[in-house]
N, C-alpha and C. Protein backbone atom coordinates (compact mmCIF):
# COMPACT_ATOMS: atom_id res chain seq x y z
N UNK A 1 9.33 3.89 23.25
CA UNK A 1 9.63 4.73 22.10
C UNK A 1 9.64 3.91 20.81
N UNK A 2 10.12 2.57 21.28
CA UNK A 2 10.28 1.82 19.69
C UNK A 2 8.83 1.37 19.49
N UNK A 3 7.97 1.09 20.40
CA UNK A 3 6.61 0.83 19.97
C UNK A 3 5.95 2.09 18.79
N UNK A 4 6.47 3.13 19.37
CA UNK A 4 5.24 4.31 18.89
C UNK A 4 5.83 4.46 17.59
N UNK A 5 7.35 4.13 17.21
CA UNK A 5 7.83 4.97 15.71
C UNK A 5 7.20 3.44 15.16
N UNK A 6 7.12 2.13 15.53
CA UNK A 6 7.05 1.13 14.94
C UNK A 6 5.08 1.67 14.58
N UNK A 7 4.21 1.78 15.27
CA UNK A 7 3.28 2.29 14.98
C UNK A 7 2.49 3.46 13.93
N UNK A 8 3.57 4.51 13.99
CA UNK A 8 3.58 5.18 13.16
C UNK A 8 4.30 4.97 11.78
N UNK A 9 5.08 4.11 11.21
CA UNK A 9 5.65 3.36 10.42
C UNK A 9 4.16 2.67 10.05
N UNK A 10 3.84 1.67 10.55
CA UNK A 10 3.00 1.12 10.46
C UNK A 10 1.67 1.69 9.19
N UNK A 11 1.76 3.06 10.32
CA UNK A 11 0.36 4.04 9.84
C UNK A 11 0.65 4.71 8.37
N UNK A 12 1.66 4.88 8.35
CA UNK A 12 2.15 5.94 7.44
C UNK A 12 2.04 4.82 5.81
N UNK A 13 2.59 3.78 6.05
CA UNK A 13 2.75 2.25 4.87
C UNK A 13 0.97 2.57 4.47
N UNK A 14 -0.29 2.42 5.25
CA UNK A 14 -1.35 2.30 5.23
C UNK A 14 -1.85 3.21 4.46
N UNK A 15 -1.45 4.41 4.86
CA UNK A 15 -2.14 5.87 4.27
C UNK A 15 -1.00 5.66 3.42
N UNK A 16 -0.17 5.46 2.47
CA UNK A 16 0.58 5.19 1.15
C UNK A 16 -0.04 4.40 0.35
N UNK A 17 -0.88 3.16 0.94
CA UNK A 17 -1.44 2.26 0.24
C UNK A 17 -2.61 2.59 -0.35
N UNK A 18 -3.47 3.70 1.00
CA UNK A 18 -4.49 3.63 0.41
C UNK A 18 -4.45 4.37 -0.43
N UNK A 19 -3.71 5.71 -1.07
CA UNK A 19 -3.57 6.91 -1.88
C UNK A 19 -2.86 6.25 -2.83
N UNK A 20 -2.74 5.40 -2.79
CA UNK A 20 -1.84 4.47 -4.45
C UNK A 20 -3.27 3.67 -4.91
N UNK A 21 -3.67 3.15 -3.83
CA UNK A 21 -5.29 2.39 -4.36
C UNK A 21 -6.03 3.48 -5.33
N UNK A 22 -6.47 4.39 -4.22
CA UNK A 22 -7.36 5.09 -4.51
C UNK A 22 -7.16 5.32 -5.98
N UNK A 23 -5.73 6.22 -6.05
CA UNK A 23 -5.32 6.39 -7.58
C UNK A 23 -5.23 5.48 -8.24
N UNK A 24 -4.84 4.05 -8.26
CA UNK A 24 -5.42 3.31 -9.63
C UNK A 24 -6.92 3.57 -9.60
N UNK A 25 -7.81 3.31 -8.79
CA UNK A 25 -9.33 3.24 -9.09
C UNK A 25 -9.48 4.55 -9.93
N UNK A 26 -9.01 5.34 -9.56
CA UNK A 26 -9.40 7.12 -10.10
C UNK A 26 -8.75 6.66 -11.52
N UNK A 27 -7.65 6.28 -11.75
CA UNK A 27 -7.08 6.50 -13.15
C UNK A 27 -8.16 4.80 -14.24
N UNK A 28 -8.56 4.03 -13.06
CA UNK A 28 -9.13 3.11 -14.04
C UNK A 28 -10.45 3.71 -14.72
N UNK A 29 -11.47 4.62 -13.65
CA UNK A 29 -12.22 4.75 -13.60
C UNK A 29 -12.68 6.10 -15.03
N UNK A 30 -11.59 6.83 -14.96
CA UNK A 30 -11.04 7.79 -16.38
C UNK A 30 -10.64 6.66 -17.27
N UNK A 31 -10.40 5.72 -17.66
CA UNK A 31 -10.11 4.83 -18.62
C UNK A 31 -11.65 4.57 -19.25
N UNK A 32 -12.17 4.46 -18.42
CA UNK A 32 -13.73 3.61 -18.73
C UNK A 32 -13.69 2.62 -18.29
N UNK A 33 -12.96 2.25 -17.28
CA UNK A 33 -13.77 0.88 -16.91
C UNK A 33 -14.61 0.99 -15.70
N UNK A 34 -15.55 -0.18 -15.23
CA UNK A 34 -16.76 -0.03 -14.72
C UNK A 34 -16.19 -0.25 -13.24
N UNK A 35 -16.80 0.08 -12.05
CA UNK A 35 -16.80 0.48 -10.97
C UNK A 35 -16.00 -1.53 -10.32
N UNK A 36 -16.77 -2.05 -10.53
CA UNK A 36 -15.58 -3.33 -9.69
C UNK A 36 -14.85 -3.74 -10.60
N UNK A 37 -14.41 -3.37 -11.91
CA UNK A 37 -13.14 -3.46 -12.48
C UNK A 37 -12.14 -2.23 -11.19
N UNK A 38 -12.28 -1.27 -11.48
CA UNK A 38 -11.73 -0.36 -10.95
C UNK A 38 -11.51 -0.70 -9.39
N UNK A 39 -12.29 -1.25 -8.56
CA UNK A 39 -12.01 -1.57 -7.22
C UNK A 39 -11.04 -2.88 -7.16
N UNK A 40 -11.36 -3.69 -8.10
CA UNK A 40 -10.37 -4.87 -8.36
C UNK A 40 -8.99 -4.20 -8.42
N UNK A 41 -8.78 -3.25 -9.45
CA UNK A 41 -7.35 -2.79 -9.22
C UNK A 41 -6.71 -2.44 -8.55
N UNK A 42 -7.71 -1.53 -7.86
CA UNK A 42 -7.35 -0.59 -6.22
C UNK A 42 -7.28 -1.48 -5.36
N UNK A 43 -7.75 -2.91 -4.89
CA UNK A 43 -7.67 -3.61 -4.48
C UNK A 43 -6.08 -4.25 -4.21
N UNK A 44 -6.13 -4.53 -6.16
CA UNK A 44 -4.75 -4.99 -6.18
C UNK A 44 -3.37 -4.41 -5.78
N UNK A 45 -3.50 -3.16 -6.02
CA UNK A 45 -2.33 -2.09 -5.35
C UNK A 45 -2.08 -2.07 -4.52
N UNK A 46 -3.53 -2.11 -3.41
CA UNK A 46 -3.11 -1.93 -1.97
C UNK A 46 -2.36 -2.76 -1.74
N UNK A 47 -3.11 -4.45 -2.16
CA UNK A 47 -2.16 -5.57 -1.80
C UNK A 47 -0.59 -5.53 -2.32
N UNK A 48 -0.20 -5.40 -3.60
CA UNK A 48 0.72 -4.87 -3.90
C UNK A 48 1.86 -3.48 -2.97
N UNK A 49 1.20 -2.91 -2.30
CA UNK A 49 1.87 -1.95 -1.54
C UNK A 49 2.44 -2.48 -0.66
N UNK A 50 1.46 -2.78 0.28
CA UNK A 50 1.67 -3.80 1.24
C UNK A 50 2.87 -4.84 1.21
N UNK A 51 2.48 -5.57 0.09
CA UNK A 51 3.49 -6.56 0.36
C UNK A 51 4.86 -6.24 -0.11
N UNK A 52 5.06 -5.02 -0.48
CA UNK A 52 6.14 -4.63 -1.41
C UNK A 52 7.00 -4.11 -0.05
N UNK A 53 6.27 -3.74 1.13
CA UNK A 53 7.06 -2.91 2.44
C UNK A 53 7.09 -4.02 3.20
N UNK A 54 6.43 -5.22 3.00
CA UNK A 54 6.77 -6.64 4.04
C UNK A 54 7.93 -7.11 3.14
N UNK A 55 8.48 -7.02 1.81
CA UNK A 55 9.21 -7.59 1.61
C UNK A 55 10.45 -6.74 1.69
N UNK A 56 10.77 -5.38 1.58
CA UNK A 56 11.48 -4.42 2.12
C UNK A 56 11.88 -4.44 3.49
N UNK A 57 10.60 -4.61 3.99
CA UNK A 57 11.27 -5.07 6.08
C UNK A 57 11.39 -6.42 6.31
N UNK A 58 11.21 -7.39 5.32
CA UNK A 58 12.50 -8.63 5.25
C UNK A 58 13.46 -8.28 5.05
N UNK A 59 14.00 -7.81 4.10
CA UNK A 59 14.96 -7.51 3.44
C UNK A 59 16.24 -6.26 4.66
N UNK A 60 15.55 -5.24 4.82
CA UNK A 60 16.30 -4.50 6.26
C UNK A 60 16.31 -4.93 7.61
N UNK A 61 15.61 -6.11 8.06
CA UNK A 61 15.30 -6.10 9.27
C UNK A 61 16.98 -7.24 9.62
N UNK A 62 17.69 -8.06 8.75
CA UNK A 62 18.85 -8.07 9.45
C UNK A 62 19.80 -7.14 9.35
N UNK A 63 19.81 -6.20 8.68
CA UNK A 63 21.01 -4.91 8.86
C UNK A 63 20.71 -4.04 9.53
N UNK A 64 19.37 -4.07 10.31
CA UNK A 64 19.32 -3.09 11.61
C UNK A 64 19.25 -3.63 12.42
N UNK A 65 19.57 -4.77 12.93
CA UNK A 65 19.22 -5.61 13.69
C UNK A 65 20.83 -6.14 14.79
């Protein structure tokens, strides 16, 4: 059971990241800037997402623990 919610946790961080990407690219791309400006950003978010929930499950993983 702890595998599958840890999995779906997992999934759910991913599909957040990518719909935060996507939307910077969409909002760079309405700015005017050119197509790998815009993926550079979306890029950057994801990574930014990402590491923002690895540093969040540092941060909780000794008080549930």
């Amino acid at each position: 059971m702890a595998i599958a919610l840890l999995l779906l946790t997992v999934a759910l961080v991913v599909v957040i990241a990518l719909l935060a990407a996507a939307g910077a690219a969409m909002l760079a791309r309405l700015d005017g800037s050119s197509w790998p400006t815009a993926l550079t950003r979306a890029g950057i978010t994801f990574t930014a997402v990402i590491t923002l929930a690895a540093a969040i499950t540092a941060v909780l993983s000794p008080l549930l623990a």
